[in-house]
Protein backbone atom coordinates (compact mmCIF):
# COMPACT_ATOMS: atom_id res chain seq x y z
CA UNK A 1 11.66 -79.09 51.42
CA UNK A 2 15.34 -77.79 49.56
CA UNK A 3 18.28 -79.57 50.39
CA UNK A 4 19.32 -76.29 51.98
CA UNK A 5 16.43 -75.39 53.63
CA UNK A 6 16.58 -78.87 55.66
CA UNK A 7 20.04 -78.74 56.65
CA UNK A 8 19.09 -75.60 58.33
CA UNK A 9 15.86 -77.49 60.17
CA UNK A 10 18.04 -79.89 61.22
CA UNK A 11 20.94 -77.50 63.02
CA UNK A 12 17.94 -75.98 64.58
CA UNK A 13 15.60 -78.51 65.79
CA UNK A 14 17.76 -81.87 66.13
CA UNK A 15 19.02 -82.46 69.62
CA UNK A 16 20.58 -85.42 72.08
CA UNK A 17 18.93 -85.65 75.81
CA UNK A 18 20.41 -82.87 77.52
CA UNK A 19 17.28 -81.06 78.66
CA UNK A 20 18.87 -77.80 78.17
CA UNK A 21 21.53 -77.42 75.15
CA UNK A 22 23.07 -80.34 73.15
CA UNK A 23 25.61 -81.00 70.40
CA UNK A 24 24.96 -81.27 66.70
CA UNK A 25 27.57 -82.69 64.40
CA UNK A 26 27.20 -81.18 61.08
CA UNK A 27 30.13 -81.24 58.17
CA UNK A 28 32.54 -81.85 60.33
CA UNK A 29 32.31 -78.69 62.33
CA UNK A 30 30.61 -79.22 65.83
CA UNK A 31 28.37 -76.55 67.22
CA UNK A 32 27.22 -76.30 70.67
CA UNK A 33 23.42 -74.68 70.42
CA UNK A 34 19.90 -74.59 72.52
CA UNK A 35 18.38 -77.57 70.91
CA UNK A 36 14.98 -79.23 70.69
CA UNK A 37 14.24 -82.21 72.36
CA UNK A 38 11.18 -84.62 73.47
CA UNK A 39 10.65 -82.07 76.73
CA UNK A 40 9.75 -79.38 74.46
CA UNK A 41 7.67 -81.55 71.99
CA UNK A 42 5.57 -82.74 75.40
CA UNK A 43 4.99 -78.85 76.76
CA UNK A 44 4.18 -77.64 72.77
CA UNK A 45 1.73 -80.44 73.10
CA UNK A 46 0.37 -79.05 76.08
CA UNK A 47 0.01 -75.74 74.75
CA UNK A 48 -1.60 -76.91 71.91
CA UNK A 49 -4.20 -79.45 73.17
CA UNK A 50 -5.18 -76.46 75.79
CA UNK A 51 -8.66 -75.56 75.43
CA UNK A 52 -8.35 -72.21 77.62
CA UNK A 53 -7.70 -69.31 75.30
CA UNK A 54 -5.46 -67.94 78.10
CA UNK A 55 -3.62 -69.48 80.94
CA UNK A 56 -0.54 -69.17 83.17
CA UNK A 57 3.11 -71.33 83.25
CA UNK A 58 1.71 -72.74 86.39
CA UNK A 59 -1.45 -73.79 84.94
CA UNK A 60 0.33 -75.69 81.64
CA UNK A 61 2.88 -77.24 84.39
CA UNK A 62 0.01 -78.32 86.54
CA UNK A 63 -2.00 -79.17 83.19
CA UNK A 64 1.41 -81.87 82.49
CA UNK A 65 2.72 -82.67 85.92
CA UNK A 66 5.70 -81.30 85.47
CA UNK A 67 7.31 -78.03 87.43
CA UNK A 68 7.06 -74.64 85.80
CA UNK A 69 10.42 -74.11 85.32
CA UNK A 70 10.71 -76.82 83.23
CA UNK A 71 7.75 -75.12 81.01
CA UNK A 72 9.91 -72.28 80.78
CA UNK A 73 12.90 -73.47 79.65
CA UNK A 74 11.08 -75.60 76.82
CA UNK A 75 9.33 -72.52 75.67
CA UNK A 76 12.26 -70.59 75.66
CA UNK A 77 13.73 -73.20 73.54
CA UNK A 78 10.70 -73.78 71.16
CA UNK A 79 11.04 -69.97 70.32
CA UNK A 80 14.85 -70.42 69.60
CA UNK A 81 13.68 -72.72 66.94
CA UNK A 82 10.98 -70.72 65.63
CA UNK A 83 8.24 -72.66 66.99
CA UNK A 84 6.97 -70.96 69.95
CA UNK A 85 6.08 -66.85 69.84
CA UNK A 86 6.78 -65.39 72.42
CA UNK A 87 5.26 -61.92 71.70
CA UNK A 88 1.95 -63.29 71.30
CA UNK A 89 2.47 -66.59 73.77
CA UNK A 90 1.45 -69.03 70.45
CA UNK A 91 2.83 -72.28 69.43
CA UNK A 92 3.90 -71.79 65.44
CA UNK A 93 1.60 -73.86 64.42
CA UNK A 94 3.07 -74.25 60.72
CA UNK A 95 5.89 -74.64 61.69
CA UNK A 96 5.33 -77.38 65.01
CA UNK A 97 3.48 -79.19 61.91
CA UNK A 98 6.71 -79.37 59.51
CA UNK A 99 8.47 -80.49 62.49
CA UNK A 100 6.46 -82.94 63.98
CA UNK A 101 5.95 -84.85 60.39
CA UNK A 102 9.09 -84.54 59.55
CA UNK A 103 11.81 -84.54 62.05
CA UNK A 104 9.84 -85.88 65.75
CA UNK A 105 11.48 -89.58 64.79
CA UNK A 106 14.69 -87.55 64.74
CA UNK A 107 14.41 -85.18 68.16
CA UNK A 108 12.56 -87.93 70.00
CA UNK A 109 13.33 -91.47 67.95
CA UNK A 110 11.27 -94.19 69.64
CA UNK A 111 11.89 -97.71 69.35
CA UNK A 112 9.21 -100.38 70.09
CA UNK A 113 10.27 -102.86 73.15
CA UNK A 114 9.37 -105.44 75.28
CA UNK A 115 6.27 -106.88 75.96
CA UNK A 116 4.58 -105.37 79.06
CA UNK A 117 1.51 -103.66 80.95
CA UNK A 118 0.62 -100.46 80.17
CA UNK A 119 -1.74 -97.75 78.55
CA UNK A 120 -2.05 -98.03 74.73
CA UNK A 121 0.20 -95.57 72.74
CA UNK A 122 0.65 -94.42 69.24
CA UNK A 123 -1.38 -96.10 66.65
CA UNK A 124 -2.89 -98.53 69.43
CA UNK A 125 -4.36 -94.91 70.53
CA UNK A 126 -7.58 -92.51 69.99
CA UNK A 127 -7.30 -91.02 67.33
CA UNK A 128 -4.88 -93.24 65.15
CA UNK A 129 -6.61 -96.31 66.22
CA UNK A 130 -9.89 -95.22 64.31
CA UNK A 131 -7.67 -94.97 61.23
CA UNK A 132 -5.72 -98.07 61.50
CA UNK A 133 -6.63 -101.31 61.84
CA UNK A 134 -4.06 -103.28 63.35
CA UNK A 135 -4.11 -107.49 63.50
CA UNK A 136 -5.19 -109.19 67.04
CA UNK A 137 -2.05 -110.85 67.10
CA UNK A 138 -0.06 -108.02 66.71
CA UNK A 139 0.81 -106.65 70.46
CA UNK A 140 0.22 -102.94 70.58
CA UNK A 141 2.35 -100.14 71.67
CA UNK A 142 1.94 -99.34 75.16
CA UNK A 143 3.30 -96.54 77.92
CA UNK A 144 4.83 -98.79 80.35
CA UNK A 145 2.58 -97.88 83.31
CA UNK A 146 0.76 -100.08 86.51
CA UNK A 147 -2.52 -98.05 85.72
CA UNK A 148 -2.71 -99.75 82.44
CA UNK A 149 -4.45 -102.91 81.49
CA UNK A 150 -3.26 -103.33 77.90
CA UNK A 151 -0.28 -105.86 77.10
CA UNK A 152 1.66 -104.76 74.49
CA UNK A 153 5.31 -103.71 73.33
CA UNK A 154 6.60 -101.18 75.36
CA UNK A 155 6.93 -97.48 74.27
CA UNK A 156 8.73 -94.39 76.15
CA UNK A 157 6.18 -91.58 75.87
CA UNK A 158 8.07 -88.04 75.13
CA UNK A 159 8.08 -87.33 78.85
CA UNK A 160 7.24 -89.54 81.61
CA UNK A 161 4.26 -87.17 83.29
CA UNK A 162 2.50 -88.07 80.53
CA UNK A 163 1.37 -91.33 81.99
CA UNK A 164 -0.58 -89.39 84.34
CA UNK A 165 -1.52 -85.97 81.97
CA UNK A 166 -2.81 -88.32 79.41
CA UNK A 167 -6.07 -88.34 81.56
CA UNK A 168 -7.24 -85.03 79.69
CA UNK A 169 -8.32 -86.41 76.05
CA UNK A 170 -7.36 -83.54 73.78
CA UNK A 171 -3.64 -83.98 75.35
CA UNK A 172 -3.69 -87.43 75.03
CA UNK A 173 -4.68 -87.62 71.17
CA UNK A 174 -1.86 -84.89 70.02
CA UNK A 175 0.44 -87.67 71.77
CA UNK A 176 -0.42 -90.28 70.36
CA UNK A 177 -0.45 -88.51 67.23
CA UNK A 178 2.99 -87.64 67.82
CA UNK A 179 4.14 -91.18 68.99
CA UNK A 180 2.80 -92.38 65.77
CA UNK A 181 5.51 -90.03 63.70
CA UNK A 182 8.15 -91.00 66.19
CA UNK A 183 7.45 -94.49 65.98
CA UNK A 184 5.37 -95.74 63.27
CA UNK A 185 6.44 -96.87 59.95
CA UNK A 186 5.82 -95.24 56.62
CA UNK A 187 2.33 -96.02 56.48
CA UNK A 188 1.27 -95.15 60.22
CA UNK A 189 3.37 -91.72 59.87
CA UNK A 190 1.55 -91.07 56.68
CA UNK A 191 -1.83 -90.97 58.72
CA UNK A 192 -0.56 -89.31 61.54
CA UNK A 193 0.82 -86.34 59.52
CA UNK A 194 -2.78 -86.41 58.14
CA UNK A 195 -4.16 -85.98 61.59
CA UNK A 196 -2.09 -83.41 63.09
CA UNK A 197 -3.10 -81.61 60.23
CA UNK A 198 -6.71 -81.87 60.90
CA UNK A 199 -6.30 -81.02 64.53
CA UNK A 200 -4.02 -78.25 64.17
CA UNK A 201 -6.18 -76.47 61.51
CA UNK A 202 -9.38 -77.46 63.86
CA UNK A 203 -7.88 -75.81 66.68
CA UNK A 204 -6.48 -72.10 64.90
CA UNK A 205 -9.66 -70.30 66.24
CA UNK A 206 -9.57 -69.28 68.89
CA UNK A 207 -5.88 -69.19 69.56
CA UNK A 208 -3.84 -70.69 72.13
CA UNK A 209 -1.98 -68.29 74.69
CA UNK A 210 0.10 -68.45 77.72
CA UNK A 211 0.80 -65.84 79.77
C-alpha cells in the first residue's frame, strides 16, 4: 500500500471508543469524523460468518446479542468507510480484508492481561490453533468469562456479547481470526491474514445480505 493511499485508510478507518464518531489527529489538523471502531468490526463479523443468504437487522442483532440499533449504526458506519454496501446489503469483502490485516491492531488494539478463567481466544482458538502450536507452559489467551474452563491471560473480545454469540462456530472462528491480528505478534498475524483470506474467498458464493 502507497504512503498516500494509507494515510487516507487511516483518516477513514482509525477511531478511539466513542461508539458513534471519534477524533483523529492527523498533521496537526484535527478532524472530527464517523469512525470505525471494534463495534463495527464485531457486527461485520456477524454479517460475514452468516450462513443465511438473506436476513433482517433483528436477526444479525439477535444472531450477536446485541440490540438492533446498535447493528444499524455500525453498518451505517462500515459503509462510511467503504466497507459495508449498502445498495446491495454486502460486507466489502476486499476491502474488510485490507482492513482487518492491516489496521484491526489499530481500531481495536488488544493487549494480553492477567491470568484468569475464561474461553480460549485468538491463536488459543479454532481455527488458529490448528496452525499454531503454542508451548504448554505458555498460558493462552482467554475471553474473561465464568462459562469458561481455560486459564489463561486475559483478552477483551471486540464486543462483550461475544462471550455468549461465540456459541455459533462460523462466528466464533472469524473472531478469533480477528483477535489474532489485533493481538498476535508478527508471526501469529501472518497466519491469521492467511486465514481470513481463505474464509473470506470460501464464503463469496453465495453472498451475504441483510435486509
Amino acid at each position: 500500500m502507497s504512503r498516500g493511499r494509507w494515510h487516507q485508510a487511516r483518516v477513514r478507518w482509525l477511531g478511539g471508543a466513542n461508539e458513534d464518531h471519534g477524533v483523529v489527529a492527523c498533521c496537526a489538523t484535527r478532524y472530527n469524523i464517523r469512525v470505525v471502531g471494534p463495534t463495527d468490526l464485531y457486527v461485520l463479523a456477524g454479517v460475514l460468518s452468516s450462513e443465511e443468504e438473506t436476513f433482517t437487522l433483528r436477526c444479525l442483532a439477535g444472531r450477536l446479542h446485541v440490540d438492533h440499533t446498535l447493528v444499524h449504526r455500525a453498518l451505517k458506519r462500515a459503509e462510511n468507510a467503504g466497507l459495508y454496501r449498502e445498495g446491495s446489503k454486502q460486507v466489502h469483502s476486499a476491502n474488510f480484508e485490507e482492513m482487518a490485516i492491516h489496521a484491526a491492531r489499530f481500531i481495536a488494539p488488544a493487549r494480553l492481561g492477567e491470568l484468569t478463567r475464561g474461553l480460549p481466544a485468538a491463536w488459543a482458538a479454532e481455527p488458529i490453533s490448528q496452525l499454531i502450536h503454542q508451548a504448554p507452559s505458555e498460558p493462552p489467551p482467554v475471553w474473561p468469562s465464568a462459562l469458561g474452563a481455560v486459564r489463561g491471560q486475559a483478552l477483551a473480545p471486540l464486543h462483550p456479547a461475544a462471550v455468549q454469540a461465540s456459541r455459533d462456530p462460523r462466528l466464533a472462528g472469524l473472531l478469533a481470526i480477528i483477535d489474532s491480528l489485533r493481538a498476535g505478534d508478527v508471526r501469529v498475524r501472518k497466519i491469521a491474514g492467511a486465514a481470513l483470506t481463505d474464509m473470506l474467498r470460501s464464503s463469496e458464493a453465495p453472498a451475504r445480505s441483510a435486509v
